[in-house]
PDB file of N, CA and C in Angstrom:
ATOM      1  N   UNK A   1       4.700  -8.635  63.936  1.00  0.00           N
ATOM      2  CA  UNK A   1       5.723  -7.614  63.855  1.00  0.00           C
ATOM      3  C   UNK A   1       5.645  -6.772  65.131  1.00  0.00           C
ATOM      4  N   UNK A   2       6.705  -6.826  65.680  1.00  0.00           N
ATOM      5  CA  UNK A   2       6.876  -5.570  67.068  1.00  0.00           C
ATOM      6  C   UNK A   2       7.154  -3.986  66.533  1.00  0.00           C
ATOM      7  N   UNK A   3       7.192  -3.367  67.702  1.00  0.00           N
ATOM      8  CA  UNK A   3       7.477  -1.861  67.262  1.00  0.00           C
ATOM      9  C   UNK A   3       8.616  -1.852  68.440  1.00  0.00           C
ATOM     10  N   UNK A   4      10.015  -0.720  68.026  1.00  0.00           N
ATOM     11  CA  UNK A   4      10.541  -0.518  69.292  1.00  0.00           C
ATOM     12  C   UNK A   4      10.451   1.218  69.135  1.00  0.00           C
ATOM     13  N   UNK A   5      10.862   1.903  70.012  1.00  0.00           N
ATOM     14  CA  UNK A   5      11.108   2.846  70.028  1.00  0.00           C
ATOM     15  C   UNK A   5      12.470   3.506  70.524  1.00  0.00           C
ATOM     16  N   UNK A   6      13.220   4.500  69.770  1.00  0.00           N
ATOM     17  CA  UNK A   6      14.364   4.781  69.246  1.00  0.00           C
ATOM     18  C   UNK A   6      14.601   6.189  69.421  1.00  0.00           C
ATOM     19  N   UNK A   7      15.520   6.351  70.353  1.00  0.00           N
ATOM     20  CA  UNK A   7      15.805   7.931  70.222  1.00  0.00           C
ATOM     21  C   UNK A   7      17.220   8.181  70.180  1.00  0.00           C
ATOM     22  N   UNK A   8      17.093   8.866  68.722  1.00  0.00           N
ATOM     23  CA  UNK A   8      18.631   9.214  68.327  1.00  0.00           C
ATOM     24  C   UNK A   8      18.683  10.275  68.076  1.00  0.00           C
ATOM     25  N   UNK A   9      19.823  10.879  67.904  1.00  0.00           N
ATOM     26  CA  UNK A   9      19.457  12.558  67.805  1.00  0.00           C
ATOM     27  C   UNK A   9      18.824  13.346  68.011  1.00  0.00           C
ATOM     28  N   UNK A  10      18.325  12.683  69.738  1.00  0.00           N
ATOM     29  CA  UNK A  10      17.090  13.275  70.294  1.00  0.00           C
ATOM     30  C   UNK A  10      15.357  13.537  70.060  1.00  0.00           C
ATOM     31  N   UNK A  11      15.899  12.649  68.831  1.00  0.00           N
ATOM     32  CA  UNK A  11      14.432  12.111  68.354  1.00  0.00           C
ATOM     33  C   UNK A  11      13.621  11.022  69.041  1.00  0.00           C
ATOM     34  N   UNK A  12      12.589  10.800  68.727  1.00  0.00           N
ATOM     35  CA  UNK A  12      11.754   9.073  68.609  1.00  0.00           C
ATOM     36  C   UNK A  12      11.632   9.312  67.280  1.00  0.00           C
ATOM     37  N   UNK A  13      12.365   7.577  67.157  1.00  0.00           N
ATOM     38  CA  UNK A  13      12.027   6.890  66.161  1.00  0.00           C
ATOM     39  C   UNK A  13      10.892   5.885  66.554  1.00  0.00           C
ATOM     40  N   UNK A  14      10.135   4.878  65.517  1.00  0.00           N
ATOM     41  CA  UNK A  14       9.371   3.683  65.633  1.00  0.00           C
ATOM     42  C   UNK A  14       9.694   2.851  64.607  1.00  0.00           C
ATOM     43  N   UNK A  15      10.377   1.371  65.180  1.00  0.00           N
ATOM     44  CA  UNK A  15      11.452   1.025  64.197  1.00  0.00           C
ATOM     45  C   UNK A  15      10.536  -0.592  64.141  1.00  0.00           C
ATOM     46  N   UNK A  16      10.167  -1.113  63.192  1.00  0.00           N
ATOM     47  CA  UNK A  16       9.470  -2.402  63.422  1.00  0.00           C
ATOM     48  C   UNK A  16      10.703  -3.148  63.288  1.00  0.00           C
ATOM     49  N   UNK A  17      10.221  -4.310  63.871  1.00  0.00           N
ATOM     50  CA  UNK A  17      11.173  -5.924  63.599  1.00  0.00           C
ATOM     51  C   UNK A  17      10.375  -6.831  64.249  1.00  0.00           C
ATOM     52  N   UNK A  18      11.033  -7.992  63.785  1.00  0.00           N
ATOM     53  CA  UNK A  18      10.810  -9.333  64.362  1.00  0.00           C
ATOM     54  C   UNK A  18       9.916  -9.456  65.882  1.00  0.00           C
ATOM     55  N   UNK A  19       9.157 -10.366  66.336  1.00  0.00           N
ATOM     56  CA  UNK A  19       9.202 -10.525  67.454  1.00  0.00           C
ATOM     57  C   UNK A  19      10.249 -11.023  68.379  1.00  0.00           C
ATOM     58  N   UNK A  20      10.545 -10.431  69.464  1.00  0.00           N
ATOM     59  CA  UNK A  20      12.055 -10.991  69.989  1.00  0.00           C
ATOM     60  C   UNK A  20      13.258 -10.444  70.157  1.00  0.00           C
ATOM     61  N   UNK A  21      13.233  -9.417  68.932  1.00  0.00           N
ATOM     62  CA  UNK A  21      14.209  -8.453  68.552  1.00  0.00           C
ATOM     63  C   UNK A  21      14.329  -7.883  68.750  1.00  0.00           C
ATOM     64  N   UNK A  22      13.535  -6.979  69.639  1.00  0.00           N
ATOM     65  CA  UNK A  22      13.439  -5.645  70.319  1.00  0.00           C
ATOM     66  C   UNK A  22      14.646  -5.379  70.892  1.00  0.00           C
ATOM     67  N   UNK A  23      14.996  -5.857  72.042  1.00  0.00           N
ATOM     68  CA  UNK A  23      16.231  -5.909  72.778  1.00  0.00           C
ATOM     69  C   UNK A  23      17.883  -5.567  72.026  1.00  0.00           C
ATOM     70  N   UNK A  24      17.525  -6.007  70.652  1.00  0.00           N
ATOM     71  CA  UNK A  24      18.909  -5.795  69.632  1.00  0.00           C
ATOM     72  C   UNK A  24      18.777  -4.830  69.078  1.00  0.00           C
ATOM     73  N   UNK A  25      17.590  -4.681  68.976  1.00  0.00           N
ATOM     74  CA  UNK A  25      17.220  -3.428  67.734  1.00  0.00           C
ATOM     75  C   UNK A  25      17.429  -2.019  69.037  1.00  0.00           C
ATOM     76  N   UNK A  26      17.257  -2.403  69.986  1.00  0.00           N
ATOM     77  CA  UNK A  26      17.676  -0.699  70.677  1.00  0.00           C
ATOM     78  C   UNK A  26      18.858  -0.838  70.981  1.00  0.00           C
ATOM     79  N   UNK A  27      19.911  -2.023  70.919  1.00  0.00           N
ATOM     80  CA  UNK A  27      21.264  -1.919  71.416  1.00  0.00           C
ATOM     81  C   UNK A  27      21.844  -1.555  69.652  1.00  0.00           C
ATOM     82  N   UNK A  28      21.112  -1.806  68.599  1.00  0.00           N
ATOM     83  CA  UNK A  28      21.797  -1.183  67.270  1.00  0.00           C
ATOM     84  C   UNK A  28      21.235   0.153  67.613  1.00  0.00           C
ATOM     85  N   UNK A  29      20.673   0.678  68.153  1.00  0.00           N
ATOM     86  CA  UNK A  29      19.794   2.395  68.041  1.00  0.00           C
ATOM     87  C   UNK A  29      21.059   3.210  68.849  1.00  0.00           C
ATOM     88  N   UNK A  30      21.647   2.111  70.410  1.00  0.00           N
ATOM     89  CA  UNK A  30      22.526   3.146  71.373  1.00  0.00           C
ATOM     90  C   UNK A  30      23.774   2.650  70.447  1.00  0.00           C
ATOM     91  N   UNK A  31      24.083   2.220  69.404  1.00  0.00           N
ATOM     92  CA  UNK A  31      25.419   1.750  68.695  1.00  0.00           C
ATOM     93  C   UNK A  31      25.414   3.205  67.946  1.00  0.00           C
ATOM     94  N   UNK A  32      24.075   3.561  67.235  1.00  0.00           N
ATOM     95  CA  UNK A  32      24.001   4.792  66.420  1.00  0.00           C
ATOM     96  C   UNK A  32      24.106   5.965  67.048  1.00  0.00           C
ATOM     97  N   UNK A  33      23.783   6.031  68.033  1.00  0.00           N
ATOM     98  CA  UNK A  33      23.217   7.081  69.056  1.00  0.00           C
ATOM     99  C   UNK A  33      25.062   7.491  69.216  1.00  0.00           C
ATOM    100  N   UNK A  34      25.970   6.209  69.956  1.00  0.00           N
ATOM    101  CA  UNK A  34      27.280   6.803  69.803  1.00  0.00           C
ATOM    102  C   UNK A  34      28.004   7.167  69.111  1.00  0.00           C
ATOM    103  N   UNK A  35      27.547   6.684  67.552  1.00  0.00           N
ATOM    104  CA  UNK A  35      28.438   6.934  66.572  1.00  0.00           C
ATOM    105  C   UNK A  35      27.937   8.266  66.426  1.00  0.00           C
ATOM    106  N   UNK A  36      26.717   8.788  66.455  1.00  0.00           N
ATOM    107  CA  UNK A  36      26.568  10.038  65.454  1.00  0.00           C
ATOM    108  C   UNK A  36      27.106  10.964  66.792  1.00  0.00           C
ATOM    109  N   UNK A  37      27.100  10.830  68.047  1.00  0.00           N
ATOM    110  CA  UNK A  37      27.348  11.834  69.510  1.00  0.00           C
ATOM    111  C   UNK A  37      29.001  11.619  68.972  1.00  0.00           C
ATOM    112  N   UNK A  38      29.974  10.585  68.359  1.00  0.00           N
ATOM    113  CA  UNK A  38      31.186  10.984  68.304  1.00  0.00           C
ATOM    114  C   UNK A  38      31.698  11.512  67.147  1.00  0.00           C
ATOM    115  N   UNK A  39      30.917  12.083  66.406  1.00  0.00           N
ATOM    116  CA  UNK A  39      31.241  12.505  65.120  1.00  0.00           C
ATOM    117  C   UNK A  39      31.024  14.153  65.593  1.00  0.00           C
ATOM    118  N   UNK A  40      32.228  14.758  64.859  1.00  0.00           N
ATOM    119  CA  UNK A  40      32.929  16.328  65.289  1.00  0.00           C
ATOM    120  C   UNK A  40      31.923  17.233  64.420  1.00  0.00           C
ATOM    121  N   UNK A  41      31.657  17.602  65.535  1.00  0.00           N
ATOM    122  CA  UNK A  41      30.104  19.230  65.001  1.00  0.00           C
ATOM    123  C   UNK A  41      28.496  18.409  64.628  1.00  0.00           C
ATOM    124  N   UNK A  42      28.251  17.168  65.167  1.00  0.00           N
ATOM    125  CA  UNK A  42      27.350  16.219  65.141  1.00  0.00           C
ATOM    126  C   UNK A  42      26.469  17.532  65.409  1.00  0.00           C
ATOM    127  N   UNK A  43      26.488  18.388  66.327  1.00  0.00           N
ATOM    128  CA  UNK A  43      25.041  18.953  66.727  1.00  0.00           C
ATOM    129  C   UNK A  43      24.856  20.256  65.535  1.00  0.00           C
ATOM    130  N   UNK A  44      26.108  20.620  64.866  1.00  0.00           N
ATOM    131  CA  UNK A  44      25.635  21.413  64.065  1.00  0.00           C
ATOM    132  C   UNK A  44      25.163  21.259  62.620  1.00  0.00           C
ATOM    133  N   UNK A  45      24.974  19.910  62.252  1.00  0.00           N
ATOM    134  CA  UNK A  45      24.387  18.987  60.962  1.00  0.00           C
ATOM    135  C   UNK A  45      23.110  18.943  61.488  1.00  0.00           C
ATOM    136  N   UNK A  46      22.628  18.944  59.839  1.00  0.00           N
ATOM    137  CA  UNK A  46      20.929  18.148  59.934  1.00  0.00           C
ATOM    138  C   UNK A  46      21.504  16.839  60.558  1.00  0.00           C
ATOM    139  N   UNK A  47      20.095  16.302  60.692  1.00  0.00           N
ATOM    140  CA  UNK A  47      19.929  15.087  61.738  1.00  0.00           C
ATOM    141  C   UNK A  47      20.243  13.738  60.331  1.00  0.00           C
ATOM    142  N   UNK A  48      19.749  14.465  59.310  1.00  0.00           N
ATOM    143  CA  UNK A  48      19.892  13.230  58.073  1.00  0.00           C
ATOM    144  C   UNK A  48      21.353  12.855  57.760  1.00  0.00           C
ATOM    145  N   UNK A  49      22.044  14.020  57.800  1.00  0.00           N
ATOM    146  CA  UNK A  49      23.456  14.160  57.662  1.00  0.00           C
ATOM    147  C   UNK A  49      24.033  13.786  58.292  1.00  0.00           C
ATOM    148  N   UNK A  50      23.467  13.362  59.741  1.00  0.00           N
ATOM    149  CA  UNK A  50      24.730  12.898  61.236  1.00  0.00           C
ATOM    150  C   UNK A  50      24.172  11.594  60.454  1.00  0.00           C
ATOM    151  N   UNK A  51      23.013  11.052  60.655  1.00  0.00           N
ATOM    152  CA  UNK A  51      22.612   9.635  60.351  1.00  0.00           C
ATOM    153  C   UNK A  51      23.255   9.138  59.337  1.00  0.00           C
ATOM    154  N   UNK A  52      23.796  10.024  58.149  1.00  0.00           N
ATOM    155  CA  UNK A  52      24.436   9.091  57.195  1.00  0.00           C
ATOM    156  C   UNK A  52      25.860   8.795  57.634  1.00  0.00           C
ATOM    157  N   UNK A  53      26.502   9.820  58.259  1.00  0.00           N
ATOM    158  CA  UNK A  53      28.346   9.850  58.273  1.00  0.00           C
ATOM    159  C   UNK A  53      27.497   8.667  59.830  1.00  0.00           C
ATOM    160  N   UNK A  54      27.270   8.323  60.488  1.00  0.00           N
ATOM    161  CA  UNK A  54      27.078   7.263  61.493  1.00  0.00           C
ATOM    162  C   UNK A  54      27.045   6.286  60.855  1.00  0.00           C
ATOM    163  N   UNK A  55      26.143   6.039  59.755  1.00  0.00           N
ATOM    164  CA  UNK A  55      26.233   4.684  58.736  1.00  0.00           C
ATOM    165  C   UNK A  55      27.067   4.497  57.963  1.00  0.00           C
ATOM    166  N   UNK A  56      27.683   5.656  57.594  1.00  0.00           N
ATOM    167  CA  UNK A  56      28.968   5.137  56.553  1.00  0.00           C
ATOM    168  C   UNK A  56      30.176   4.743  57.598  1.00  0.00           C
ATOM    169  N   UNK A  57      30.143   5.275  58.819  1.00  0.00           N
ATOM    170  CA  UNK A  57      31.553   5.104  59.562  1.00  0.00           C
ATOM    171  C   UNK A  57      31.330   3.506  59.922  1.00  0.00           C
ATOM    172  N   UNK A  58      29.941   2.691  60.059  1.00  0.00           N
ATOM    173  CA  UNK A  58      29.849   1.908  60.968  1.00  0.00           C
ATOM    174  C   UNK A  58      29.433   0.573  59.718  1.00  0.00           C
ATOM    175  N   UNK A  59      29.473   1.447  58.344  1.00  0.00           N
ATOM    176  CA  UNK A  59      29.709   0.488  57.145  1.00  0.00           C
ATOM    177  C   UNK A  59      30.961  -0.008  57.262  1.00  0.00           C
ATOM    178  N   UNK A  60      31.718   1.277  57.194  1.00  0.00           N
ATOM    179  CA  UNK A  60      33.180   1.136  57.472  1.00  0.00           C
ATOM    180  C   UNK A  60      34.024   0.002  57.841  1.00  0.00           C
ATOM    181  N   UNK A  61      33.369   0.268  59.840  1.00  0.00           N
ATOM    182  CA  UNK A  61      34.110  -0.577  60.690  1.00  0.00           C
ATOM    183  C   UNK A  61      33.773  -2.309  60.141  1.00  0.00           C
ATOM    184  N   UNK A  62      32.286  -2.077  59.491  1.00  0.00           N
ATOM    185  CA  UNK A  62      31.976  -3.566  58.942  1.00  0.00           C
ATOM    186  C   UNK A  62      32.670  -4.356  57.819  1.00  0.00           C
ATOM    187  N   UNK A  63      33.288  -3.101  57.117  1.00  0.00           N
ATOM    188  CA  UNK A  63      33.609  -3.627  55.717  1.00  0.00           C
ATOM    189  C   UNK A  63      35.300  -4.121  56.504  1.00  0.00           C
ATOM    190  N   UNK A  64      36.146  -3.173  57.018  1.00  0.00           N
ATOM    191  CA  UNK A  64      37.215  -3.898  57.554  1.00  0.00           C
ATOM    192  C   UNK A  64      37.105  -5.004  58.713  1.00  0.00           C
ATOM    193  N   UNK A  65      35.827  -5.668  59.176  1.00  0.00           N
ATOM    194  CA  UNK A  65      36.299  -6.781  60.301  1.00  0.00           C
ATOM    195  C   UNK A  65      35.641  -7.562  59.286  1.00  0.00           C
ATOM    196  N   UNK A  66      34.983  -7.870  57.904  1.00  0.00           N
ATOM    197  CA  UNK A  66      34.755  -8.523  56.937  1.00  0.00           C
ATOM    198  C   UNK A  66      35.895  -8.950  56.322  1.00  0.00           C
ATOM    199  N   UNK A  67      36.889  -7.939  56.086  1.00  0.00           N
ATOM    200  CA  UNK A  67      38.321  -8.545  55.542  1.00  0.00           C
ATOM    201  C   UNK A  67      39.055  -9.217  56.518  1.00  0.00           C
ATOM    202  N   UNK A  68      38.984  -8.881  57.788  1.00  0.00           N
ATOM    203  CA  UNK A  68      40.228  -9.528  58.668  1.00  0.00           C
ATOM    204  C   UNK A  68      38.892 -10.736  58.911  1.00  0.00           C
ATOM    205  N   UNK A  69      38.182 -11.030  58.889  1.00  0.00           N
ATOM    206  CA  UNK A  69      37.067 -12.650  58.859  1.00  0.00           C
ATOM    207  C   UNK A  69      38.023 -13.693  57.783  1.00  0.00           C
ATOM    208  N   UNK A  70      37.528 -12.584  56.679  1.00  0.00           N
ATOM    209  CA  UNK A  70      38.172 -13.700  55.514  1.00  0.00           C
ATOM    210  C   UNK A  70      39.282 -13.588  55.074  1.00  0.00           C
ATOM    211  N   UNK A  71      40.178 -13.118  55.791  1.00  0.00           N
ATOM    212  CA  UNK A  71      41.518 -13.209  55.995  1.00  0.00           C
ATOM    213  C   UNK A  71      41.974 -14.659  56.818  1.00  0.00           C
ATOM    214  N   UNK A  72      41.218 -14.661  58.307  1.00  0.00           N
ATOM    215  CA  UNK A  72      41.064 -15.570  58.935  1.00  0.00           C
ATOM    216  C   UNK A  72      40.833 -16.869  58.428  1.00  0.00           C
ATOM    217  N   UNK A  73      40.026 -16.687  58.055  1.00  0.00           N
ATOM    218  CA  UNK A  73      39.217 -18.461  56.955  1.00  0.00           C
ATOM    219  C   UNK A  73      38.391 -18.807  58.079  1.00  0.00           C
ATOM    220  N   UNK A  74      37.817 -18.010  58.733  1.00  0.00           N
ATOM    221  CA  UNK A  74      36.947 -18.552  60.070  1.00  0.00           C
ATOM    222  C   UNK A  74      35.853 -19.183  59.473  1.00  0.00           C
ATOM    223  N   UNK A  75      35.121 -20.396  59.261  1.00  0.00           N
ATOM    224  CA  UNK A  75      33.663 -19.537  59.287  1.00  0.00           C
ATOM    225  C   UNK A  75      32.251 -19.358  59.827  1.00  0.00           C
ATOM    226  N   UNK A  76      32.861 -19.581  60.948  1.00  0.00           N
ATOM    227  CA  UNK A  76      31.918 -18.869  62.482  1.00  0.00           C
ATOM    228  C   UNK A  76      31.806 -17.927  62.769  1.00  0.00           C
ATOM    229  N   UNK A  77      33.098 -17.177  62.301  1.00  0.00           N
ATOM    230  CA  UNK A  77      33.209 -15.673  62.255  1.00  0.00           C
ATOM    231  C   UNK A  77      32.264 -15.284  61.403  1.00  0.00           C
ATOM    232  N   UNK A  78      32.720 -15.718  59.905  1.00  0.00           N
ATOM    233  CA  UNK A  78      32.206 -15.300  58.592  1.00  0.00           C
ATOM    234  C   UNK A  78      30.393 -15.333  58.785  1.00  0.00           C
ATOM    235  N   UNK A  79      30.009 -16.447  59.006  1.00  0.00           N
ATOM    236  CA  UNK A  79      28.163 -16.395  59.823  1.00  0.00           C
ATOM    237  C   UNK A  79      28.305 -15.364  60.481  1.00  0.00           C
ATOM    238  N   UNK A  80      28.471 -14.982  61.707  1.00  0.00           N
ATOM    239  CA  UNK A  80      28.405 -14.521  62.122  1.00  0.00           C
ATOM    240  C   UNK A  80      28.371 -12.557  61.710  1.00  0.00           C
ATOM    241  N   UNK A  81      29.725 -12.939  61.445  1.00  0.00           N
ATOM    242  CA  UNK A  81      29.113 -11.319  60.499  1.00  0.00           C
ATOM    243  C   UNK A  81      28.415 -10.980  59.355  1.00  0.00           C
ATOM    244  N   UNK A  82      28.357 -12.290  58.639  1.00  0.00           N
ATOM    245  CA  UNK A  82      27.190 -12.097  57.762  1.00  0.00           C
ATOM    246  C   UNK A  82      25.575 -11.473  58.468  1.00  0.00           C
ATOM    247  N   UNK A  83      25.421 -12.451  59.410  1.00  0.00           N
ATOM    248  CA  UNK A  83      24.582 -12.274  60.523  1.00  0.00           C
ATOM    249  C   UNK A  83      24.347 -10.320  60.936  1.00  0.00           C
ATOM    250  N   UNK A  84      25.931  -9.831  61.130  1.00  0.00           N
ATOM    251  CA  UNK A  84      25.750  -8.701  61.465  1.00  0.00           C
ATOM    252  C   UNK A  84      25.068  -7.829  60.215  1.00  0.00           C
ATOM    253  N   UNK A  85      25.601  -8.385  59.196  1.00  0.00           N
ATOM    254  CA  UNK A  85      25.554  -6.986  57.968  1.00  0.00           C
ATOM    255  C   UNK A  85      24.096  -7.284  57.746  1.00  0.00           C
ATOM    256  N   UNK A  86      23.206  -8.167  57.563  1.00  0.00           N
ATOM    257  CA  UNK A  86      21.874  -8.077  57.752  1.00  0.00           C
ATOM    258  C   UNK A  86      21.286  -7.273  58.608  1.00  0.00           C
ATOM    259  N   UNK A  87      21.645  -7.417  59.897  1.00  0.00           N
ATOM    260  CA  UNK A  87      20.619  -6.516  60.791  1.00  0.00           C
ATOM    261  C   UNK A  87      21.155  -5.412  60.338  1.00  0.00           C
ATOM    262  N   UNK A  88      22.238  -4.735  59.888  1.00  0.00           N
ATOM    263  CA  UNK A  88      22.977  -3.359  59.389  1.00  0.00           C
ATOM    264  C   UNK A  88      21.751  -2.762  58.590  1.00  0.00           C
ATOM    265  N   UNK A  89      21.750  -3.902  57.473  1.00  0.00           N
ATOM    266  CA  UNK A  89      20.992  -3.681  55.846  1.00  0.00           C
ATOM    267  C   UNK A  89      19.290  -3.747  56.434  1.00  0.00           C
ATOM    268  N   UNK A  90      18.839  -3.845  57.551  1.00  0.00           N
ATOM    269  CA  UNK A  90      17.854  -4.279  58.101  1.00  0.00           C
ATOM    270  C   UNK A  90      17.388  -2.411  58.666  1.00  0.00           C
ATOM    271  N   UNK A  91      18.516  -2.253  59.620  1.00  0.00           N
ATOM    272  CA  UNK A  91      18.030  -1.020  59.954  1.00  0.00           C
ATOM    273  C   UNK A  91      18.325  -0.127  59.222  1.00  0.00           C
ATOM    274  N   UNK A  92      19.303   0.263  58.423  1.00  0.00           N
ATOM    275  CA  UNK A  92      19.442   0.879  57.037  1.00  0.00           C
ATOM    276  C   UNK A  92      18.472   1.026  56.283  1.00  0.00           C
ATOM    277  N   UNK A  93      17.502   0.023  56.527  1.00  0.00           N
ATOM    278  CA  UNK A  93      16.350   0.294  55.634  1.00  0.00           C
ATOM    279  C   UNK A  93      15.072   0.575  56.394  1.00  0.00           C
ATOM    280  N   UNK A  94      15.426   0.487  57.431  1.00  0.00           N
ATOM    281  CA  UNK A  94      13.893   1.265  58.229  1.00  0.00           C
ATOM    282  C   UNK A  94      14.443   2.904  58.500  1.00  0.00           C
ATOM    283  N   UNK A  95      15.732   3.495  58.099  1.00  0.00           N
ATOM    284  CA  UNK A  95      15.945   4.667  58.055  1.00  0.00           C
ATOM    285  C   UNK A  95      15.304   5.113  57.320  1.00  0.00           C
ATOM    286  N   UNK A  96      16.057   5.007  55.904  1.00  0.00           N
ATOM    287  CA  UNK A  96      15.544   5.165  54.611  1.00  0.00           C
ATOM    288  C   UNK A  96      13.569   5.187  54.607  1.00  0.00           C
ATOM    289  N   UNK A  97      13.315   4.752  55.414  1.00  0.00           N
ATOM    290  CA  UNK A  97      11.731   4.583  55.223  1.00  0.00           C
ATOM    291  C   UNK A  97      11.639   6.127  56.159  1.00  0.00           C
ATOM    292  N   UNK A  98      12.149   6.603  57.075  1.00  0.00           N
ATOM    293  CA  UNK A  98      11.779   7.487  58.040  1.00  0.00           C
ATOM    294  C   UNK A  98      12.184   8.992  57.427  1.00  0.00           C
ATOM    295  N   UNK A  99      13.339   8.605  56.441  1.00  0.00           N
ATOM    296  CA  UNK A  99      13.462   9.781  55.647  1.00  0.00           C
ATOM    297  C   UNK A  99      12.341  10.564  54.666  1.00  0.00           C
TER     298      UNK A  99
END
């Protein structure tokens, strides 16, 4: 198991994963990092509170390119974002551990 390190909301985080994974796991950290910096009065919320409206917006964007997938009938797409909502449900749950 690797460790990466994660700074979001001006924090460090220490986020384990896979060996290998490192490299994804901080490009999902600067994915969070923008969502919670574009969310309106981000600096005047607890940090738990930006972290959730960042995960629900970016549930969101997942749950609608899940419908236009299987709208499509792709299913290279459909892997593929299956693929995504794991690493989602992946770091979702090394939050939840930091809470």
């Amino acid at each position: 198991m690797s460790r990466v390190e994660l700074m979001i909301g001006g924090r460090d985080y220490a986020v384990a994963c896979s060996p290998g994974e490192e490299d994804h796991v901080r490009m999902l950290g600067r994915i969070i990092e923008e969502k919670m910096d574009s969310l309106p009065g981000a600096t005047n919320q607890s940090e738990v509170r930006s972290m959730l409206f960042a995960a629900l917006l970016l549930a969101d964007e997942l749950h609608e390119l899940r419908q236009q997938v299987e709208q499509s009938a792709d299913p290279a797409a459909t892997d593929r974002l299956e693929a995504i909502a794991a690493r989602l449900e992946q770091l979702a749950a090394s939050i939840e551990d930091l809470v």
